[in-house]
N, C-alpha and C. Protein backbone atom coordinates (compact mmCIF):
# COMPACT_ATOMS: atom_id res chain seq x y z
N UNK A 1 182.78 91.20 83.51
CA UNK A 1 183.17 89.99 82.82
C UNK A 1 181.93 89.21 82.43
N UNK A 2 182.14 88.40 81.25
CA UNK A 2 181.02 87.98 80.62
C UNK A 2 181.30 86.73 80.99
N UNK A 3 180.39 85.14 81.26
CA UNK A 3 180.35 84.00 81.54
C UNK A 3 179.36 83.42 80.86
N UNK A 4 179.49 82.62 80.12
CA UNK A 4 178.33 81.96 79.71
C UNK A 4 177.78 80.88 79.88
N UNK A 5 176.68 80.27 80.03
CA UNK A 5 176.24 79.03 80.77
C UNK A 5 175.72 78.08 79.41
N UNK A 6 176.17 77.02 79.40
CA UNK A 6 177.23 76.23 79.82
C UNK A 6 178.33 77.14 80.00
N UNK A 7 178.95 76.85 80.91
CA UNK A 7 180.54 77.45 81.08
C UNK A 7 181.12 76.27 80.50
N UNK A 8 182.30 76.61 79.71
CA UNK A 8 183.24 75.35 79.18
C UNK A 8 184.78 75.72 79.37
N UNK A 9 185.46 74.16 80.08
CA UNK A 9 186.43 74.25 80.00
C UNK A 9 187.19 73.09 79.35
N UNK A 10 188.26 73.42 78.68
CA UNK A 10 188.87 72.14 78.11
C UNK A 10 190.22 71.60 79.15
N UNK A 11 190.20 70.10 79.39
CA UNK A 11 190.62 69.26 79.99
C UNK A 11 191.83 68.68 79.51
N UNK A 12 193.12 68.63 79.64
CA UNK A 12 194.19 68.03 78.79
C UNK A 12 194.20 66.40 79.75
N UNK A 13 194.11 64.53 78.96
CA UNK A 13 194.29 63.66 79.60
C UNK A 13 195.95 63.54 79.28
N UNK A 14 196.40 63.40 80.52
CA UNK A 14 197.56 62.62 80.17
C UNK A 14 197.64 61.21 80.40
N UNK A 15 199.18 60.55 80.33
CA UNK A 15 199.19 59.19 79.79
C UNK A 15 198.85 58.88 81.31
N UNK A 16 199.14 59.78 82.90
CA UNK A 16 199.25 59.25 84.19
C UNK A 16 197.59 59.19 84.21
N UNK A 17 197.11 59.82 83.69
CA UNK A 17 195.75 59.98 83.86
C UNK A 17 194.73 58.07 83.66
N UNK A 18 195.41 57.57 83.05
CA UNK A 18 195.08 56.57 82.68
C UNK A 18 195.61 54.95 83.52
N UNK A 19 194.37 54.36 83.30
CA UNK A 19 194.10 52.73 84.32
C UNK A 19 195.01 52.55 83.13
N UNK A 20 195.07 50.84 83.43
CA UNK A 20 195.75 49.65 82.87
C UNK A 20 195.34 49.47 81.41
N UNK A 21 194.00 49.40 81.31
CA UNK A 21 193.24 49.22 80.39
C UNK A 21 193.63 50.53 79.22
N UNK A 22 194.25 52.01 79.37
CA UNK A 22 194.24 52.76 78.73
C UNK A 22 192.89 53.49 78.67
N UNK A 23 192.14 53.15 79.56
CA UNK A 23 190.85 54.30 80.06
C UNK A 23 191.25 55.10 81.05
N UNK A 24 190.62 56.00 80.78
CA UNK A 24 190.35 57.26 81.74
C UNK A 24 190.46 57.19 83.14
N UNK A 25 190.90 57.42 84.10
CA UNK A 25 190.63 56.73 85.82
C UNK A 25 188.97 57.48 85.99
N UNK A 26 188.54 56.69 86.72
CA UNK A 26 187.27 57.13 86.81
C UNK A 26 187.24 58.18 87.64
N UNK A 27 188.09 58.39 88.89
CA UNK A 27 188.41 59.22 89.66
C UNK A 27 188.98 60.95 89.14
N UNK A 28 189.80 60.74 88.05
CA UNK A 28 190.02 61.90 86.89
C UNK A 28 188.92 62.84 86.77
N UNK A 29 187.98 62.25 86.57
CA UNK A 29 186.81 62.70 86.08
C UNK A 29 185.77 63.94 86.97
N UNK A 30 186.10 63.67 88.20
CA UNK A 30 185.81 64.52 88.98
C UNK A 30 187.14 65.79 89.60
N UNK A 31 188.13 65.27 89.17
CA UNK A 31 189.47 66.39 89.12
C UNK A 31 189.41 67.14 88.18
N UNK A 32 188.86 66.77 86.58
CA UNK A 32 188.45 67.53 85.82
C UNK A 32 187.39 68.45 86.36
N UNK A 33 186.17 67.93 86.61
CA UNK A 33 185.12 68.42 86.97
C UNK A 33 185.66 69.91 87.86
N UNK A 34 186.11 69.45 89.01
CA UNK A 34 186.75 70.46 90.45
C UNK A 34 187.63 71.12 89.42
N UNK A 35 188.27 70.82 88.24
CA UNK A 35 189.59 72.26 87.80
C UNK A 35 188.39 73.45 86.88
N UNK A 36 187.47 72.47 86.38
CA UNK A 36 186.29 73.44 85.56
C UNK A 36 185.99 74.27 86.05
N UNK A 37 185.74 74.34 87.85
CA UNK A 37 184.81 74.45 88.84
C UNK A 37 185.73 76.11 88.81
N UNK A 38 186.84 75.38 89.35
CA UNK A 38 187.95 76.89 89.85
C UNK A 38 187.95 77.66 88.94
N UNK A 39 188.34 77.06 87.93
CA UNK A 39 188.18 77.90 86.16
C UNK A 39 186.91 78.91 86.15
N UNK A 40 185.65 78.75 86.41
CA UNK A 40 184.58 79.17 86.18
C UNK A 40 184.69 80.70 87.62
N UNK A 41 185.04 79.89 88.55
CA UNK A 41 185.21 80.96 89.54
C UNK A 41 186.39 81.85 89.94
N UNK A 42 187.59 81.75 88.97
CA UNK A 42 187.97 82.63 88.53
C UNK A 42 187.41 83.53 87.42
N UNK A 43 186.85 82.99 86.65
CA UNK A 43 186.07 84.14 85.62
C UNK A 43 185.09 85.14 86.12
N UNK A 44 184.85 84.04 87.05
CA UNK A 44 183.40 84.72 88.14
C UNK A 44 184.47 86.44 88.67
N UNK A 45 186.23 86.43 88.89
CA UNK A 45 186.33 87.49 90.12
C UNK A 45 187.21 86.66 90.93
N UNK A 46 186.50 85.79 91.64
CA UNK A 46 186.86 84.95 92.64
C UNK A 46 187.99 84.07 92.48
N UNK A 47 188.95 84.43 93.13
CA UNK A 47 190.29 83.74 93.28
C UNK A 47 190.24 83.09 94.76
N UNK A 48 190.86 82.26 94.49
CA UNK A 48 191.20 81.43 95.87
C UNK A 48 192.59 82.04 96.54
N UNK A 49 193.56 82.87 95.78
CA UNK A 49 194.37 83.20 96.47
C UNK A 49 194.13 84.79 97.26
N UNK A 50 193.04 84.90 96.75
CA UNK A 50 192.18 86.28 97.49
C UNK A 50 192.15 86.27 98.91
N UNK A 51 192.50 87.54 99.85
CA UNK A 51 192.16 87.57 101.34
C UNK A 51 190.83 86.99 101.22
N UNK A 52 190.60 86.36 102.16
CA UNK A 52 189.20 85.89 102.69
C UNK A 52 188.17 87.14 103.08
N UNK A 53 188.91 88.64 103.40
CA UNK A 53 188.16 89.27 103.62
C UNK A 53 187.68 90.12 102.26
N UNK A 54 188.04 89.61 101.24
CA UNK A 54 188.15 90.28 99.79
C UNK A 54 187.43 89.10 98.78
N UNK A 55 187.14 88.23 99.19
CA UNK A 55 186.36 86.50 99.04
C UNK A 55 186.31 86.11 99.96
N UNK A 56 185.33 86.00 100.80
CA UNK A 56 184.86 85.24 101.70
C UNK A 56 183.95 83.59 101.64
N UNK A 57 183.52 84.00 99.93
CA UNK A 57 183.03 82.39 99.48
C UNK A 57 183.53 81.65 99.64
N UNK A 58 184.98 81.84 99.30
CA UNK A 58 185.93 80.55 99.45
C UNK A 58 186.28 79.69 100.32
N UNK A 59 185.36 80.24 101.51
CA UNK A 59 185.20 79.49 102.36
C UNK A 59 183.83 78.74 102.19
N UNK A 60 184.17 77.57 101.38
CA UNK A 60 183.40 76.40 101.07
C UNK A 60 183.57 74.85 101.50
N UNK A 61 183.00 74.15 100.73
CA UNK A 61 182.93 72.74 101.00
C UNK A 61 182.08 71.81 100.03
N UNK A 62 182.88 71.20 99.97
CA UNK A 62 181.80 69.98 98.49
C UNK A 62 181.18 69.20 100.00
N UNK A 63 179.49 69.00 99.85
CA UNK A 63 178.76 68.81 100.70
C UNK A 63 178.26 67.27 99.85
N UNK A 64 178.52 67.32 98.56
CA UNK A 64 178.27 66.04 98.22
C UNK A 64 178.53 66.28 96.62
N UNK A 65 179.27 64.86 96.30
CA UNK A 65 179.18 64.89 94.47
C UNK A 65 178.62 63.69 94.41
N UNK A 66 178.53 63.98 93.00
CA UNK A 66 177.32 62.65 91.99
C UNK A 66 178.31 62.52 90.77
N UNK A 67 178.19 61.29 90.36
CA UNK A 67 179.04 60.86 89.16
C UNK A 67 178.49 59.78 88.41
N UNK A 68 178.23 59.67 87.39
CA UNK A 68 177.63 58.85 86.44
C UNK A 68 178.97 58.43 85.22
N UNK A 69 179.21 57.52 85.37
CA UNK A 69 180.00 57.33 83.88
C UNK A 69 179.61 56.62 82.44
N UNK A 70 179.50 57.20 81.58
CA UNK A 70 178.55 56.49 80.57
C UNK A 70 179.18 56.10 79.21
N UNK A 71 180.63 56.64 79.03
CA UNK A 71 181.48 55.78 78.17
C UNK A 71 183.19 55.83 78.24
N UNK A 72 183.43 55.14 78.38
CA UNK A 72 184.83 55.19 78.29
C UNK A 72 185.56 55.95 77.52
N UNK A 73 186.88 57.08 78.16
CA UNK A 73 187.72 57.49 77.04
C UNK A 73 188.77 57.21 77.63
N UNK A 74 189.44 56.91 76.17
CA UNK A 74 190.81 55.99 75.79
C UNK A 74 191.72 57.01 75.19
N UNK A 75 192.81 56.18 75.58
CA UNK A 75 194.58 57.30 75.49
C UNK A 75 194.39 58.88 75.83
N UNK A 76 195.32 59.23 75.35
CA UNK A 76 195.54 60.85 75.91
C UNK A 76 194.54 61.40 74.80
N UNK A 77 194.76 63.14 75.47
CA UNK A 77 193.57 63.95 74.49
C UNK A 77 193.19 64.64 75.26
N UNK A 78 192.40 65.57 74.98
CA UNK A 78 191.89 66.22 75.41
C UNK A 78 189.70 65.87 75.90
N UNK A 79 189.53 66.26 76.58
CA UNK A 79 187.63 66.59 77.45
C UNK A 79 187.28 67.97 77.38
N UNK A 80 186.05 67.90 77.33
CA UNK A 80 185.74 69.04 77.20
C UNK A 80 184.53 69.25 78.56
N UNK A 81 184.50 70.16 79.30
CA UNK A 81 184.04 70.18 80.82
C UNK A 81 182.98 70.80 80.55
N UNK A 82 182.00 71.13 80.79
CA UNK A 82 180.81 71.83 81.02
C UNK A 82 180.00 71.43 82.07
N UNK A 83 179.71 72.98 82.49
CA UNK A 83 178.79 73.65 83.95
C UNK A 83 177.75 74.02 84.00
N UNK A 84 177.01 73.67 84.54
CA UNK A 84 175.60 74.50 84.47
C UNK A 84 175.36 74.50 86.02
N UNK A 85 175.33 76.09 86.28
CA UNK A 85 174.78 76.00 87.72
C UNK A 85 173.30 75.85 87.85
N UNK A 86 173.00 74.88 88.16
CA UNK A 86 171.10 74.37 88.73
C UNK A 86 170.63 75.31 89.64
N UNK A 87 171.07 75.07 90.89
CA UNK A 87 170.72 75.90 91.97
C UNK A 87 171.22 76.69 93.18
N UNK A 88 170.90 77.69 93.63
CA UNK A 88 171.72 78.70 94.10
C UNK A 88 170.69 78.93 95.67
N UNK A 89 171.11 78.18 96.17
CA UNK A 89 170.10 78.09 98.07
C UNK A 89 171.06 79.20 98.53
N UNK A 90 170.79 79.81 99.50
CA UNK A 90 170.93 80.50 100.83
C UNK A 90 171.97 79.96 100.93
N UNK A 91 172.55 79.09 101.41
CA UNK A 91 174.20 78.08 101.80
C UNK A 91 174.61 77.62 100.56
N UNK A 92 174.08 76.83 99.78
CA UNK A 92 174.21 76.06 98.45
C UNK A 92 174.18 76.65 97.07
N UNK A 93 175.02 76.16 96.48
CA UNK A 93 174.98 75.92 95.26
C UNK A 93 175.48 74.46 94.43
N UNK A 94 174.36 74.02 93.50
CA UNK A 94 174.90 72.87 92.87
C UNK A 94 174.87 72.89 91.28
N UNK A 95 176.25 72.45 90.89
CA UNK A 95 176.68 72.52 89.49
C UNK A 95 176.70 71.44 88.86
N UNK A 96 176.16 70.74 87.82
CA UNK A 96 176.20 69.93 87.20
C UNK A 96 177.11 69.88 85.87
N UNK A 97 177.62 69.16 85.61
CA UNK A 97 179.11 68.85 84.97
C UNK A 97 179.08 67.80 84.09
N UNK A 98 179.46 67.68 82.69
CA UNK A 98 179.23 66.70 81.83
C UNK A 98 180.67 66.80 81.14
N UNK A 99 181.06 65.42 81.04
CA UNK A 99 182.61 65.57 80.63
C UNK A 99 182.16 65.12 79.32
N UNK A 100 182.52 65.82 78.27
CA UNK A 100 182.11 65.05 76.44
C UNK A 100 183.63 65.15 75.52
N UNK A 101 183.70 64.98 74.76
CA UNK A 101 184.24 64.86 73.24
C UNK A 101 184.42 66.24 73.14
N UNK A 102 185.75 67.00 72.83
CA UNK A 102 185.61 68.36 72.38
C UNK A 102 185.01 68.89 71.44
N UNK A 103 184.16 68.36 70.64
CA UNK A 103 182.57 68.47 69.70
C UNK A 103 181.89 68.45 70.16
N UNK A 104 181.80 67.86 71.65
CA UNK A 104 180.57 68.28 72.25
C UNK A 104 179.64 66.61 71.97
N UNK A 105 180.21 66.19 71.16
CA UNK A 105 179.18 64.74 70.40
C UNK A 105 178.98 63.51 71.47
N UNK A 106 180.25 63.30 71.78
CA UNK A 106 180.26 62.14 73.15
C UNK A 106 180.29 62.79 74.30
N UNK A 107 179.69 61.98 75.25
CA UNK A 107 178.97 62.34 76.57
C UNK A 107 179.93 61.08 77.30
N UNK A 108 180.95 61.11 78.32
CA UNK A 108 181.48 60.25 78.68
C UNK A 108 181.29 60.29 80.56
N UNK A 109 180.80 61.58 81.05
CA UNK A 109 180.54 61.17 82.41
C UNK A 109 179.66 62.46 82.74
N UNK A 110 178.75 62.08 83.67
CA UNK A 110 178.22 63.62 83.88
C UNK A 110 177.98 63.39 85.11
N UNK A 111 177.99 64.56 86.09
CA UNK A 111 177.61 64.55 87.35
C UNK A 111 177.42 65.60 88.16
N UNK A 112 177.15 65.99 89.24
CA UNK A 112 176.83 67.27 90.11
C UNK A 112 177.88 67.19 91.56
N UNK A 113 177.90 68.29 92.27
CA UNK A 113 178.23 68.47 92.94
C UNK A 113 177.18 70.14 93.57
N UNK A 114 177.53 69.66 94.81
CA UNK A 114 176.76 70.30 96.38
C UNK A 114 177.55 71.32 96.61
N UNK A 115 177.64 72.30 96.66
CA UNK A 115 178.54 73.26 97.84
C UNK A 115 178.09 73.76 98.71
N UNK A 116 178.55 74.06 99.60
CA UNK A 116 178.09 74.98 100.90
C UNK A 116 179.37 75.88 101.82
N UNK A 117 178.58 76.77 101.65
CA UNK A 117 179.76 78.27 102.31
C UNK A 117 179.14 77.58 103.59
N UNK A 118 180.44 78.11 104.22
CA UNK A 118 180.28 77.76 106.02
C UNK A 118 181.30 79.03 106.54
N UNK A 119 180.66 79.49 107.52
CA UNK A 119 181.14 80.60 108.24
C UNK A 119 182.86 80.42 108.58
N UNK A 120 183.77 80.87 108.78
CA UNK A 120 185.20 80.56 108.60
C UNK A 120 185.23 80.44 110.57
N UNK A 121 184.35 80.99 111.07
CA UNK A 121 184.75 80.78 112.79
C UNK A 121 183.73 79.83 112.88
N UNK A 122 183.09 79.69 113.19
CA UNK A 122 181.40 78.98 113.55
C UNK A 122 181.79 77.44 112.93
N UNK A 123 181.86 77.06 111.46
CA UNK A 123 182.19 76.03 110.25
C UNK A 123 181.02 75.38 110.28
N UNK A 124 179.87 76.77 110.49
CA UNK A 124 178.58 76.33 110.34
C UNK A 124 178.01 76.83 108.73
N UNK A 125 177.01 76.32 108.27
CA UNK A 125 176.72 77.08 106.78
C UNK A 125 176.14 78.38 107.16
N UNK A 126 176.32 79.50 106.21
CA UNK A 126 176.31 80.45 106.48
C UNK A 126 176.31 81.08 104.56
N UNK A 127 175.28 82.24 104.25
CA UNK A 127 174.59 82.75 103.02
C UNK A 127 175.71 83.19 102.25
N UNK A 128 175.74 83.03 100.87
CA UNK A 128 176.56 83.45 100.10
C UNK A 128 176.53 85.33 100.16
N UNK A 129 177.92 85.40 99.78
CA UNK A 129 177.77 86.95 99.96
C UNK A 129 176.93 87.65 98.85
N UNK A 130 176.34 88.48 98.59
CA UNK A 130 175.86 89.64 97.65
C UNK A 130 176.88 89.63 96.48
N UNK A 131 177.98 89.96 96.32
CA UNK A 131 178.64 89.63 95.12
C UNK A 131 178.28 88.24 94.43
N UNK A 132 179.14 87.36 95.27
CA UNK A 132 178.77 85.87 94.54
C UNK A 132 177.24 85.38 93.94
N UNK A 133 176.32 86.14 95.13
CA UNK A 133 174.85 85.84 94.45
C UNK A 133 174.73 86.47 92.85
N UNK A 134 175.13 88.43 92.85
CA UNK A 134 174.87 88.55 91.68
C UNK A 134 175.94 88.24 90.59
N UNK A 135 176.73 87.51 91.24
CA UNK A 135 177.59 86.94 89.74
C UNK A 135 177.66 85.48 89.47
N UNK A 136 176.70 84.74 90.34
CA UNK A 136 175.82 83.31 89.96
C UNK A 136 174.45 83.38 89.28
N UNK A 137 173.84 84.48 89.91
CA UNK A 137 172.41 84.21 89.62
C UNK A 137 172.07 84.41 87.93
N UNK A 138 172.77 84.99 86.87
CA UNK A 138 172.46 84.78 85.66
C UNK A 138 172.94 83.84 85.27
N UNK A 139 173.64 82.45 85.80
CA UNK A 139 174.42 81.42 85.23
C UNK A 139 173.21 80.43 85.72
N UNK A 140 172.24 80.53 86.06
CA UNK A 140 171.42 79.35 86.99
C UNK A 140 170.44 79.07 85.68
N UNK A 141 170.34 77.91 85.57
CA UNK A 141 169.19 77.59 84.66
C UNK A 141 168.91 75.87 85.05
N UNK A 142 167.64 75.58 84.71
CA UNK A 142 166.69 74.54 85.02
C UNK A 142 167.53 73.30 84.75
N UNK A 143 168.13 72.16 85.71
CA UNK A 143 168.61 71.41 85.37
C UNK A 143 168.12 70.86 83.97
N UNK A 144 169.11 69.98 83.16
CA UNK A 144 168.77 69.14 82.28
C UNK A 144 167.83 68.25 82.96
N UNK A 145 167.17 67.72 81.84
CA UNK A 145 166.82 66.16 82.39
C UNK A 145 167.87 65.03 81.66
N UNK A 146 168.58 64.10 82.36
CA UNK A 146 169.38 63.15 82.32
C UNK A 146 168.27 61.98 81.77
């Protein structure tokens, strides 16, 4: 399977999706982000409804996210998600995520997130398997600069 970095996924807002004001919940924004996430790692192979002994990555953990919001989007519509995996540690991997305009033109939130595999007995961190490495490691490229 082929993946390409940016990975892109498109985002449908609905009307629940939305504050008082008819903006975006700011909180959305990282549910988008996390559905991109699964999206990408299903393309990767990796299913979450996979035995653990058939995916064992999936035994993860968001170790930390980052969120920047930099313009408001209003009423329903559609986002457009994009991934770039930065870096790929021994335990870690972190993906950076920019929610835009399905043109790609507006930039409305961007942010990262931490992961870390942790052993499923121990729930200590513990190395990504050999698969997941070689089906991350051509998606890794030099963060942007923000």
């Amino acid at each position: 399977m082929s993946v390409s970095s940016p990975f892109r996924s498109m985002q449908r807002v609905y009307f629940d999706d939305l504050d008082a004001l008819n903006i975006l919940h700011n909180v959305r924004f990282l549910l988008f982000m996390e559905r991109a996430r699964g999206e990408l790692f299903n393309e990767l192979g990796f299913r979450w409804e996979d035995d653990l002994a058939d995916n064992p990555d999936k035994w993860h953990v968001v170790a930390e996210h980052r969120i920047r919001y930099v313009k408001p989007f209003r009423g329903e519509g559609q986002v457009a998600v994009e991934l770039i995996v930065v870096k790929l540690g021994a335990s870690s991997l972190v993906i950076q995520a920019s929610v835009k305009s399905t043109d790609g033109s507006v930039l409305y939130a961007e942010g990262e997130s931490r992961l870390v595999r942790l052993d499923p007995e121990t729930q200590k961190p513990c190395v990504w398997s050999d698969r997941m490495r070689n089906a991350v490691a051509p998606l890794v490229k030099p963060a942007p600069s923000r």
